[in-house]
Protein backbone atom coordinates (compact mmCIF):
# COMPACT_ATOMS: atom_id res chain seq x y z
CA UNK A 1 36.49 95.96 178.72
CA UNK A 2 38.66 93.20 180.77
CA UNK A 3 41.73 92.84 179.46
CA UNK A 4 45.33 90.52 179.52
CA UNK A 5 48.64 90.75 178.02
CA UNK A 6 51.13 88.05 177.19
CA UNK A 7 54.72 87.83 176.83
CA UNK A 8 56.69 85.53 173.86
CA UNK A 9 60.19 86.25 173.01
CA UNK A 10 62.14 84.84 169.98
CA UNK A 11 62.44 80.90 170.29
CA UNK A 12 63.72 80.35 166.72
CA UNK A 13 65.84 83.47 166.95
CA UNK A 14 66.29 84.17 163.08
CA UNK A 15 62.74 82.97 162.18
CA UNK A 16 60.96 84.94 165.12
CA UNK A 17 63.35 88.12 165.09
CA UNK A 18 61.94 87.90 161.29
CA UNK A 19 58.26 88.41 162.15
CA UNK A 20 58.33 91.61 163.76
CA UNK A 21 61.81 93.01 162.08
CA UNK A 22 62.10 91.20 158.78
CA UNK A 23 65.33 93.15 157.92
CA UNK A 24 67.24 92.34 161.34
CA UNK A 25 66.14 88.47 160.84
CA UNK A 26 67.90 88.93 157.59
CA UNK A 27 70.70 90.30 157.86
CA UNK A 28 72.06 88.90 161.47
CA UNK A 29 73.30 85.71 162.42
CA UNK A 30 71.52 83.53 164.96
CA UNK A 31 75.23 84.44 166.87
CA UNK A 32 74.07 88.19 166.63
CA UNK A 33 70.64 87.74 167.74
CA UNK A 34 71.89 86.39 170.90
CA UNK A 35 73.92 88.61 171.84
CA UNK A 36 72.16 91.80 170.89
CA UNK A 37 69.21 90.21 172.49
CA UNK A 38 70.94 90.99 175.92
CA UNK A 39 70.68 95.01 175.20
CA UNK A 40 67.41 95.37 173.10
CA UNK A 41 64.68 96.65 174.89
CA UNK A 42 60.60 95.00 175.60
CA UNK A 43 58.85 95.06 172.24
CA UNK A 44 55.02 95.77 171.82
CA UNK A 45 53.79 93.57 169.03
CA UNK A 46 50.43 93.68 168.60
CA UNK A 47 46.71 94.34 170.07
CA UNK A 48 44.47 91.11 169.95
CA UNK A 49 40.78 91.88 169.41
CA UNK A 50 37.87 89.88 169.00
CA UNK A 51 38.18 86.79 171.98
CA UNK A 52 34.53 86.25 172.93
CA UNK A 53 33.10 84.04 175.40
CA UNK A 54 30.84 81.36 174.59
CA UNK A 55 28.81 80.87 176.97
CA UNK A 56 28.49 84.87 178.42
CA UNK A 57 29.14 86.91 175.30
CA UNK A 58 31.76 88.87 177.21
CA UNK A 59 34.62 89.85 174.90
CA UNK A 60 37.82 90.93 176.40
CA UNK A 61 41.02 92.32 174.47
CA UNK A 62 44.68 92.03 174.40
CA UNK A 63 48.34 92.31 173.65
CA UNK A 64 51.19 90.51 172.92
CA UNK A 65 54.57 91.99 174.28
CA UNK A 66 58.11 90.38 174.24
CA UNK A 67 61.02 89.84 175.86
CA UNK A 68 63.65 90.02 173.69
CA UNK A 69 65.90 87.26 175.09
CA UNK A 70 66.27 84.01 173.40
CA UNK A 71 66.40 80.93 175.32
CA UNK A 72 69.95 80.47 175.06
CA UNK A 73 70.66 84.05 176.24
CA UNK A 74 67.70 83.30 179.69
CA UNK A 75 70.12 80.45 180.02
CA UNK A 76 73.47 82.08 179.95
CA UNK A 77 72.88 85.17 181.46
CA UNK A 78 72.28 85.66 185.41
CA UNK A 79 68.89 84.51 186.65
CA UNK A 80 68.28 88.27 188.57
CA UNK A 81 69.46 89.46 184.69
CA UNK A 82 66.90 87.74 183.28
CA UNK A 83 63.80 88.61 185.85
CA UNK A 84 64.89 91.99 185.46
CA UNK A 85 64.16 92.01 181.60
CA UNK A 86 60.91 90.07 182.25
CA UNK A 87 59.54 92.49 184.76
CA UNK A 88 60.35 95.49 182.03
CA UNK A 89 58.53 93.63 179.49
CA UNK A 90 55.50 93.32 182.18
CA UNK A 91 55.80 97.16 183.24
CA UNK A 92 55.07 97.77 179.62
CA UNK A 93 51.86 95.24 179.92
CA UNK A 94 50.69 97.21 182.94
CA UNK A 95 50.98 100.37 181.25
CA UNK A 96 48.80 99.09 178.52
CA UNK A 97 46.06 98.24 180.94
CA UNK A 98 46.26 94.46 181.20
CA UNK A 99 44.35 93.27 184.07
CA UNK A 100 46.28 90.10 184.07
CA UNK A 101 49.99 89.07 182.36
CA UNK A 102 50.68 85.47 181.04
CA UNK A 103 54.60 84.20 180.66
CA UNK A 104 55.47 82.22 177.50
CA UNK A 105 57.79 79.81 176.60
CA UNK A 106 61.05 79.86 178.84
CA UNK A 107 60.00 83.27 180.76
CA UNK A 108 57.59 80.87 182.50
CA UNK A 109 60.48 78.47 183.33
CA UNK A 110 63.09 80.55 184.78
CA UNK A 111 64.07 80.53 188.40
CA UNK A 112 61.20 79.88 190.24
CA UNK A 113 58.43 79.58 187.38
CA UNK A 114 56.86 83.02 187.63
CA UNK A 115 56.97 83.90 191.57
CA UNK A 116 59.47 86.47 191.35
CA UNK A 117 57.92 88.22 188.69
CA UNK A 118 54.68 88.12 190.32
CA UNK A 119 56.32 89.43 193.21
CA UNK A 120 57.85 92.58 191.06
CA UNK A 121 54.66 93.15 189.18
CA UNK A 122 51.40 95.15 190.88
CA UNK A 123 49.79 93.06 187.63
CA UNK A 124 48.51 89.32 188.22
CA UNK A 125 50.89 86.36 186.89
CA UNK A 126 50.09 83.25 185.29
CA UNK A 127 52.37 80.69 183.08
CA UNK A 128 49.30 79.04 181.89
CA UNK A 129 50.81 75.54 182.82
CA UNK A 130 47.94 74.22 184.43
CA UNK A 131 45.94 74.25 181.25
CA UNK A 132 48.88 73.16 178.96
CA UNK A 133 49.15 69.84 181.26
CA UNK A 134 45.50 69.04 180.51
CA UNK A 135 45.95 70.08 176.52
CA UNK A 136 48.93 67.85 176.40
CA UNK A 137 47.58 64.88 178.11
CA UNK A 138 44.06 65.00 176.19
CA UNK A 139 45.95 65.18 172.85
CA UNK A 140 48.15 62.33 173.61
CA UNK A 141 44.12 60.30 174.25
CA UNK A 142 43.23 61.80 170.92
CA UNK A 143 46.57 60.98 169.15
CA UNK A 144 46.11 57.08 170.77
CA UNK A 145 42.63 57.00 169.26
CA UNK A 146 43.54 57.32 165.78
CA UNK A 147 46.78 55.37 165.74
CA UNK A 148 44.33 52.36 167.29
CA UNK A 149 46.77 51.94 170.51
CA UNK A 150 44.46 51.55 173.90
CA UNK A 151 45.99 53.56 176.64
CA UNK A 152 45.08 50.75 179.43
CA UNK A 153 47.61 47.98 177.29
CA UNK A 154 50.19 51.22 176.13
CA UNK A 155 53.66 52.20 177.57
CA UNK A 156 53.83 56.00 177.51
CA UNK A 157 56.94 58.02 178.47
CA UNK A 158 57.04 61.74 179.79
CA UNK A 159 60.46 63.27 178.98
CA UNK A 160 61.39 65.59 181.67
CA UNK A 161 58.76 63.97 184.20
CA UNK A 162 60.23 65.89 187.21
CA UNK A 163 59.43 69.54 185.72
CA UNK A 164 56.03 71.11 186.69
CA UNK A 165 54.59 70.22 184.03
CA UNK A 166 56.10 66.75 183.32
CA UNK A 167 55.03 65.63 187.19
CA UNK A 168 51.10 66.59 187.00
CA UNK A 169 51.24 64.80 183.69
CA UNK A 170 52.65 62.16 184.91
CA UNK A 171 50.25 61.71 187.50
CA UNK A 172 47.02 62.19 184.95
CA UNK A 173 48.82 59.50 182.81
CA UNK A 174 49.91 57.34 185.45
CA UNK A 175 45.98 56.65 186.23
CA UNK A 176 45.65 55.58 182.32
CA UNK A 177 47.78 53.46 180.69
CA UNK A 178 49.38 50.10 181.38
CA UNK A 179 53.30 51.05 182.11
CA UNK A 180 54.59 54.58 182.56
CA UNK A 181 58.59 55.29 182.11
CA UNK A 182 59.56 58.62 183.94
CA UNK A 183 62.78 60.09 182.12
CA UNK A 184 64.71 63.19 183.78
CA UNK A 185 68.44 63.94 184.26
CA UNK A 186 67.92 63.63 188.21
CA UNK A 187 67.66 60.46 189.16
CA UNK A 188 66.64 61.49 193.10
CA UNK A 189 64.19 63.63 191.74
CA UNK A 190 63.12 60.68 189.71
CA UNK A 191 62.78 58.11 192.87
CA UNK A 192 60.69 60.61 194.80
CA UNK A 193 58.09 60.77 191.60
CA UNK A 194 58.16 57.35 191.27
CA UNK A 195 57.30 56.65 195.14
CA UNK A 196 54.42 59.65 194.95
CA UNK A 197 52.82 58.09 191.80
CA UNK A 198 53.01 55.07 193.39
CA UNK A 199 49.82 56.33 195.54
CA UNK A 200 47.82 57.49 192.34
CA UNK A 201 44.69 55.19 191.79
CA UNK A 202 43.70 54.69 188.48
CA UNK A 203 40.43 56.20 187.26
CA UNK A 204 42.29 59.46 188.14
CA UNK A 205 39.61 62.52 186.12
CA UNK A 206 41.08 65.35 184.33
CA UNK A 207 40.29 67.95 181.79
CA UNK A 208 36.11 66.65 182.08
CA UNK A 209 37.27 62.71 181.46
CA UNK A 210 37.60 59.89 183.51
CA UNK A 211 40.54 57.38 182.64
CA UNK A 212 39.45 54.31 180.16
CA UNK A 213 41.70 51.51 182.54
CA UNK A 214 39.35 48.49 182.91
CA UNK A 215 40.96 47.56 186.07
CA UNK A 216 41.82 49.55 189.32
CA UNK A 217 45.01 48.07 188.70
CA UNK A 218 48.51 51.00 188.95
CA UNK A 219 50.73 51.50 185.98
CA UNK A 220 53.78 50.03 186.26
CA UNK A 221 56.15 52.84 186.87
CA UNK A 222 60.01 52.68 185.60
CA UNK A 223 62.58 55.48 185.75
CA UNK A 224 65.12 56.41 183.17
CA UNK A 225 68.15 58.96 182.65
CA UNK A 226 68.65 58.03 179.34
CA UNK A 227 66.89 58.65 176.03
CA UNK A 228 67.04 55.00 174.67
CA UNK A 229 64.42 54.46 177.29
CA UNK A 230 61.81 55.82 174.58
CA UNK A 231 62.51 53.06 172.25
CA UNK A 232 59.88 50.71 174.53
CA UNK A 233 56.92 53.76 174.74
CA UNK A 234 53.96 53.73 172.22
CA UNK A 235 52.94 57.11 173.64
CA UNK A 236 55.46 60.08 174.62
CA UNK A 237 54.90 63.30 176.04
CA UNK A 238 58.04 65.72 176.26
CA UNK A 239 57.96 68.76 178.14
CA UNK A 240 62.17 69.80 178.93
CA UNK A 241 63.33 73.00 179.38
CA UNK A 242 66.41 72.15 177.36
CA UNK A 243 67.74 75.02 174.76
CA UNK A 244 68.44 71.95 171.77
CA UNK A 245 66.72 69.35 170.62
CA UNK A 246 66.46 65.58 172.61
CA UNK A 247 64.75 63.35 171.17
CA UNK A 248 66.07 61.77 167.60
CA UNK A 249 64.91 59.49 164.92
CA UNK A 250 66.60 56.64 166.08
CA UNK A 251 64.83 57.01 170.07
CA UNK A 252 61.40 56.16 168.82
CA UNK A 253 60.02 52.72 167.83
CA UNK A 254 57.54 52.17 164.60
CA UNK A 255 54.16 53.38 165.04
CA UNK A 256 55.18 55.64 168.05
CA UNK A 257 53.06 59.05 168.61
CA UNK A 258 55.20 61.85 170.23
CA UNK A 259 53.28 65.02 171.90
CA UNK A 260 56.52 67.80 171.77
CA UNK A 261 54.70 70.48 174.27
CA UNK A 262 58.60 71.83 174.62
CA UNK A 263 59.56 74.86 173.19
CA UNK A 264 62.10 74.90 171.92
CA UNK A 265 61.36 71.86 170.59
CA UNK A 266 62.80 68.80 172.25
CA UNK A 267 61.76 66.65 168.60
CA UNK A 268 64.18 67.38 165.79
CA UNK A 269 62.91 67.66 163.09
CA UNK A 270 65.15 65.13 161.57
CA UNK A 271 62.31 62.65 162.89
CA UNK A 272 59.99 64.03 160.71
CA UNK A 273 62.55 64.07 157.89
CA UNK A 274 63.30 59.99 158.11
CA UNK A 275 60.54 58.65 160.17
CA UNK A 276 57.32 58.18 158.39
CA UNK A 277 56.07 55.77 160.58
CA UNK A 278 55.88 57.77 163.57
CA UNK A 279 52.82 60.68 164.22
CA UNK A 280 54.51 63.59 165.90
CA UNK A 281 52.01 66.06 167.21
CA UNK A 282 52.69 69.70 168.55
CA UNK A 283 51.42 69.92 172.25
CA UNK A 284 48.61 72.37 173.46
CA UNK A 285 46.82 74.22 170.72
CA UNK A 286 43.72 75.31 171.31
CA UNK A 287 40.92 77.21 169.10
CA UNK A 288 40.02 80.30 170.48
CA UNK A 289 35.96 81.55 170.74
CA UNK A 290 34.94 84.30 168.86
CA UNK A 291 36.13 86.33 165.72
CA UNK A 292 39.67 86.86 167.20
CA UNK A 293 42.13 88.71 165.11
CA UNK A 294 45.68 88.69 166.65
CA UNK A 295 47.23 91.19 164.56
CA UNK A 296 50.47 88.98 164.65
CA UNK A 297 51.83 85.94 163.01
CA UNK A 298 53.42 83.67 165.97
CA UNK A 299 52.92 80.48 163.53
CA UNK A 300 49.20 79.24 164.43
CA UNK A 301 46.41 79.15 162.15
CA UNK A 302 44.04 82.07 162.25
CA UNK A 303 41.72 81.93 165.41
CA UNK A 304 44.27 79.29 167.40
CA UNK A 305 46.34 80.16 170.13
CA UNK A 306 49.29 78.21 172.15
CA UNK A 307 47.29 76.54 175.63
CA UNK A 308 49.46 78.69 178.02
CA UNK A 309 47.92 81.68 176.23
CA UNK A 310 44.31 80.04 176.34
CA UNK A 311 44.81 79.85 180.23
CA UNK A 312 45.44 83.90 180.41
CA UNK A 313 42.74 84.57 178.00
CA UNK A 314 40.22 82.14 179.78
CA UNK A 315 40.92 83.47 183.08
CA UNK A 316 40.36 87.28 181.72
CA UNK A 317 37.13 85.54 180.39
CA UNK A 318 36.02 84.82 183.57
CA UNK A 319 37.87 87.42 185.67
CA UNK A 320 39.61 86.02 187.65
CA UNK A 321 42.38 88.27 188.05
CA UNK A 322 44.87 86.44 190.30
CA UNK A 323 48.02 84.57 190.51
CA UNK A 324 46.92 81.46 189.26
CA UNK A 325 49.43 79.54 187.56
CA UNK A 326 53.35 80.47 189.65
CA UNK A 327 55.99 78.60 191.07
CA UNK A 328 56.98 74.39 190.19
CA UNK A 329 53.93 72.76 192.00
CA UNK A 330 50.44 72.29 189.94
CA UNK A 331 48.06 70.49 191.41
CA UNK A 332 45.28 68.72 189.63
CA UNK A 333 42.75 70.54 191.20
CA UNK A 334 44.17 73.86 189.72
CA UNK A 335 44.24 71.74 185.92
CA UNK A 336 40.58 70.79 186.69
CA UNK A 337 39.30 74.29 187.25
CA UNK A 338 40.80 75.99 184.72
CA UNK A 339 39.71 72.90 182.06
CA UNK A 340 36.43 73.54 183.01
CA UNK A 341 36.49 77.70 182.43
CA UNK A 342 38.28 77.33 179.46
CA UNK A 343 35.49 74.96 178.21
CA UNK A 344 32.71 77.15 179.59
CA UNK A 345 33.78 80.12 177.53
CA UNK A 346 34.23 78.07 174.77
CA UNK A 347 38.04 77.03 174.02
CA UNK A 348 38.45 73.62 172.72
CA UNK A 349 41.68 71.53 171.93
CA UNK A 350 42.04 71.91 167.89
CA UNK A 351 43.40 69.41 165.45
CA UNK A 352 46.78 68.42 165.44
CA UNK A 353 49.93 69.90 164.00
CA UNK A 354 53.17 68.94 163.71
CA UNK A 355 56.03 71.51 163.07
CA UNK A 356 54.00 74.44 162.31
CA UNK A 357 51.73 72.73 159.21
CA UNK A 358 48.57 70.75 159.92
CA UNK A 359 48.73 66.79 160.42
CA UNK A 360 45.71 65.56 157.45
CA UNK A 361 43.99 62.60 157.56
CA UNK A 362 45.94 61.21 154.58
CA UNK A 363 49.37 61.36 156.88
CA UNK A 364 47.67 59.90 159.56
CA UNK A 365 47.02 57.10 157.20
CA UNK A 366 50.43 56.89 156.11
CA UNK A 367 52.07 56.78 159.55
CA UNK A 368 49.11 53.87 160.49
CA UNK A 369 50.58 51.90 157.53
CA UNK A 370 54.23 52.02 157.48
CA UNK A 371 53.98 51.32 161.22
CA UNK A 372 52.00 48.19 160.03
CA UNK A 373 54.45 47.10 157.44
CA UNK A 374 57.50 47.25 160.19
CA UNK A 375 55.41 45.90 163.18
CA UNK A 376 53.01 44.23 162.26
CA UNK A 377 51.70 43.47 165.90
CA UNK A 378 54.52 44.12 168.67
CA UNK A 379 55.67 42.88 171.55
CA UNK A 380 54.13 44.83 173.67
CA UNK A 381 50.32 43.52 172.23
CA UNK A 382 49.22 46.30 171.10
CA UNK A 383 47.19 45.16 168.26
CA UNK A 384 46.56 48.04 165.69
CA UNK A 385 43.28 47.81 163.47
């Protein structure tokens, strides 16, 4: 039987420390995961059974395995420190049999974005960003859809545009709506997206759909270093690599949807605390085919699984045991072909959720009509029904 593994390590170090070692979560401070998480050892957390393909039958199994760093610790520590600790934790996938190892969370974003460690590993490497960018961008189309806003009239924002992931979706979304603002800390960086987006025509296809524009006419493209930018975008997509949150209650204008594919999270949860007329969405998850049992509670719903995670499980699917996913440049070819094997084999973006609970129908609602009652038709004309 084919076969994967997958690393996560403890993002919410208290919380996640808790799953595996409920005691330790307990009884140390988020000070004393940190810095114990510099000497702990790769953990083996749990087989995953049951992933089976749609469209072949094939069933393939799993594991998770972590890292034990927290993102705060990746960030302090050395970079070689850091790789060194990633490649033990993919020694131990190797020795389970995994025919192919995805990176989660910030152990796809260190250094060079998984080209090291594919270098160090005799297993194949992916961070399952190529799929994430075309989970993201089709949940922000969903997310439009049922707030009423039409991406061709919309401003949309991606919050740390110049990152791998930020730039391809910036490029998808740059083909879609009516004015794009790019926000990063590098404002050179910044200029050179700008200029290269400049050259994307709309109608631009991704993940199986074509962009709804009724014109050939570009988005108007504006670049930002500062979060009060976000105050003029209907439609935000954040994908940082920072360690705290970035965006706050007071960044984001009535009626607002924000896709937080981040994690950490870049959306404090304060907004969800005092803003009920804004939809905030969790980025990328996907439902999984078959009767899969994880054997470990990472904070999805039974049978649902982070995108990044769908990408290494698709790819097993298929068997395509390669380096797929490495290193700061995805193209959009790369997004369309693995879109189209994950939706061969039967993984399918699920419904939303918004810090770890589901997003009902009934809050939907209530975001749609307090964002009425404080704009009742903005500036911008987008007219909500």
């Amino acid at each position: 039987m084919d076969s994967f593994a997958f690393i996560i390590h403890p993002i919410d170090p208290k919380r996640d420390v808790s799953r595996k070692f409920p005691f330790l979560g307990k009884v140390l401070t988020e000070r004393q995961i940190n810095f114990f998480s510099t000497f702990f050892p790769p953990v083996y957390l749990s087989e995953i059974e049951g992933i089976t393909s749609k469209a072949t039958g094939k069933q393939i199994k799993g594991w998770f395995v972590a890292c034990p760093y927290t993102p705060k610790r990746m960030m302090e520590l050395p970079e070689g420190t850091v790789y060194r600790k990633i490649v033990q934790t993919g020694r131990m996938a190797e020795k389970l049999g995994a025919q192919i190892l995805g990176l989660g969370a910030f152990t796809s974003v260190v250094g060079d974005a998984g080209v090291t460690i594919a270098k160090e590993l005799d297993v194949p490497v992916t961070t399952g960003d190529s799929l994430t960018v075309a989970m993201a961008v089709q949940a922000i189309r969903e997310a439009a859809e049922v707030m009423d806003i039409p991406l061709y009239n919309a401003t949309a924002a991606v919050v740390g545009a110049t990152g791998a992931i930020g730039r391809v979706c910036a490029e998808l979304l740059a083909g879609e709506v009516g004015r794009l603002i790019l926000i990063a800390r590098d404002g050179k960086k910044l200029e050179g997206l700008r200029d290269r987006l400049k050259h994307v025509p709309s109608g631009v296809e991704a993940s199986g759909m074509r962009a709804l524009r009724p014109d050939s006419a570009q988005a108007e493209i504006i670049i930002s270093t500062r979060m009060d930018s976000l105050y003029d975008a209907h439609l935000i997509l954040t994908v940082t690599s920072a360690i705290h949150d970035v965006i706050h209650p007071e960044n984001l204008q009535p009626g607002s949807v924000v896709c937080d594919v981040a994690r950490p999270r870049d959306v404090s949860a304060m907004v969800a605390a005092a803003r009920d007329d804004i939809l905030v969405i969790d980025g990328g998850m996907v439902d999984v085919p078959g009767p899969v049992n994880f054997h470990f509670n990472f904070g999805f719903p039974e049978g649902r699984a982070y995108a990044c995670m769908a990408e290494t499980m698709a790819l097993a699917l298929e068997g395509r045991f390669e380096d797929y996913t490495v290193g700061k440049e995805i193209t959009l070819e790369r997004v369309r072909e693995i879109t189209a094997i994950a939706e061969k084999h039967g993984f399918r973006l699920s419904g939303f959720r918004s810090f770890e609970r589901e997003v009902t129908e009934e809050q939907i609602e209530t975001v749609r009509r307090n964002a009425h009652r404080a704009v009742p038709a903005d500036a911008a004309g987008i007219k909500r029904t």
